[in-house]
Protein backbone atom coordinates (compact mmCIF):
# COMPACT_ATOMS: atom_id res chain seq x y z
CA UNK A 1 141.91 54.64 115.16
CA UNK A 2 141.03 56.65 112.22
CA UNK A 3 143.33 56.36 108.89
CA UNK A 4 143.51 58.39 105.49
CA UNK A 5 144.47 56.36 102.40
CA UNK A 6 145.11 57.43 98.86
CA UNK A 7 142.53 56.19 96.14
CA UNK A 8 143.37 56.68 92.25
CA UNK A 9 140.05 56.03 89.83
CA UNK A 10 137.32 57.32 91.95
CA UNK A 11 135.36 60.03 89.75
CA UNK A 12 131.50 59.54 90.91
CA UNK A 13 128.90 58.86 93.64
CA UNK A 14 129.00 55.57 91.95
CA UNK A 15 132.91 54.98 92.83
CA UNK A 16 132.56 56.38 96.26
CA UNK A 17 129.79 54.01 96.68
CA UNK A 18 131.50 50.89 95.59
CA UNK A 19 134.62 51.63 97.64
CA UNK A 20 132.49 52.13 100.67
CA UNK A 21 130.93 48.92 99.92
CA UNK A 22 134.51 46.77 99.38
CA UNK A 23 135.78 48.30 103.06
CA UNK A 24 132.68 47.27 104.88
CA UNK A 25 132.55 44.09 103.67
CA UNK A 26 136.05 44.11 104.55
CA UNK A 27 135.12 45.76 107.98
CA UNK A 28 131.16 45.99 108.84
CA UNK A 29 132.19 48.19 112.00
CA UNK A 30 133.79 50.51 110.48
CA UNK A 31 132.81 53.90 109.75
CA UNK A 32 134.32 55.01 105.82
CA UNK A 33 133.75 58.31 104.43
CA UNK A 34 134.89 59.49 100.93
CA UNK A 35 136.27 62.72 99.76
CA UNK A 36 136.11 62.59 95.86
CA UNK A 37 138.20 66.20 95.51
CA UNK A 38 140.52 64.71 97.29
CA UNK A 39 140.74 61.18 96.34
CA UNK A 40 140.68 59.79 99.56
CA UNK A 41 138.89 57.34 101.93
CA UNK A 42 139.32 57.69 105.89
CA UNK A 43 138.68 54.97 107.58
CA UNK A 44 137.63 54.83 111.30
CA UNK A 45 137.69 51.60 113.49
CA UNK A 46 139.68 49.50 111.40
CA UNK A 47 143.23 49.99 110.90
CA UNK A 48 144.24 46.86 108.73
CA UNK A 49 145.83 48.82 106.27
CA UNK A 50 146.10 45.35 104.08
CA UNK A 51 143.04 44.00 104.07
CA UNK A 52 141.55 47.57 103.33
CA UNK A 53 143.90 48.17 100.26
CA UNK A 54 143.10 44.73 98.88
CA UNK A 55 138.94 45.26 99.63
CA UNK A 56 139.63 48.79 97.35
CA UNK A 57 142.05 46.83 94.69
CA UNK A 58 139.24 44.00 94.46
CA UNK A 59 136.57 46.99 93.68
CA UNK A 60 138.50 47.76 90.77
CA UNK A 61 140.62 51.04 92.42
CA UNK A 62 144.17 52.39 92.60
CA UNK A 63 145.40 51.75 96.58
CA UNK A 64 147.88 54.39 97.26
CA UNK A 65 148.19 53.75 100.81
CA UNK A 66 147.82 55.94 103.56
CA UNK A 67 147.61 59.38 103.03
């Protein structure tokens, strides 16, 4: 399952890179990608919508939920 979610705050490389961090932790099999322009994160094989907004909220982010 692959899911889009909203992400306020991310400006950089550096806050893509952080938020990719938090998720993995959150969910080493999963496969994250960023899209800065659009300030969102798309998450594929992991769809625990909660534990993935709290991983981004713990990095220091905005969680908007899913896109």
């Amino acid at each position: 399952m692959t899911t889009t979610y909203r992400v306020s705050g991310m400006t950089c490389d550096g806050c893509a890179k952080s938020i990719v961090g938090a998720i993995k932790k959150a969910a080493p099999e999963a496969k994250v990608d960023v899209d800065l322009d659009a300030k969102t994160v798309t998450v594929d094989g992991f769809d625990d919508s909660a534990a993935i907004g709290k991983a981004v909220t713990d990095a220091g982010f905005e969680f908007a939920g899913a896109a």
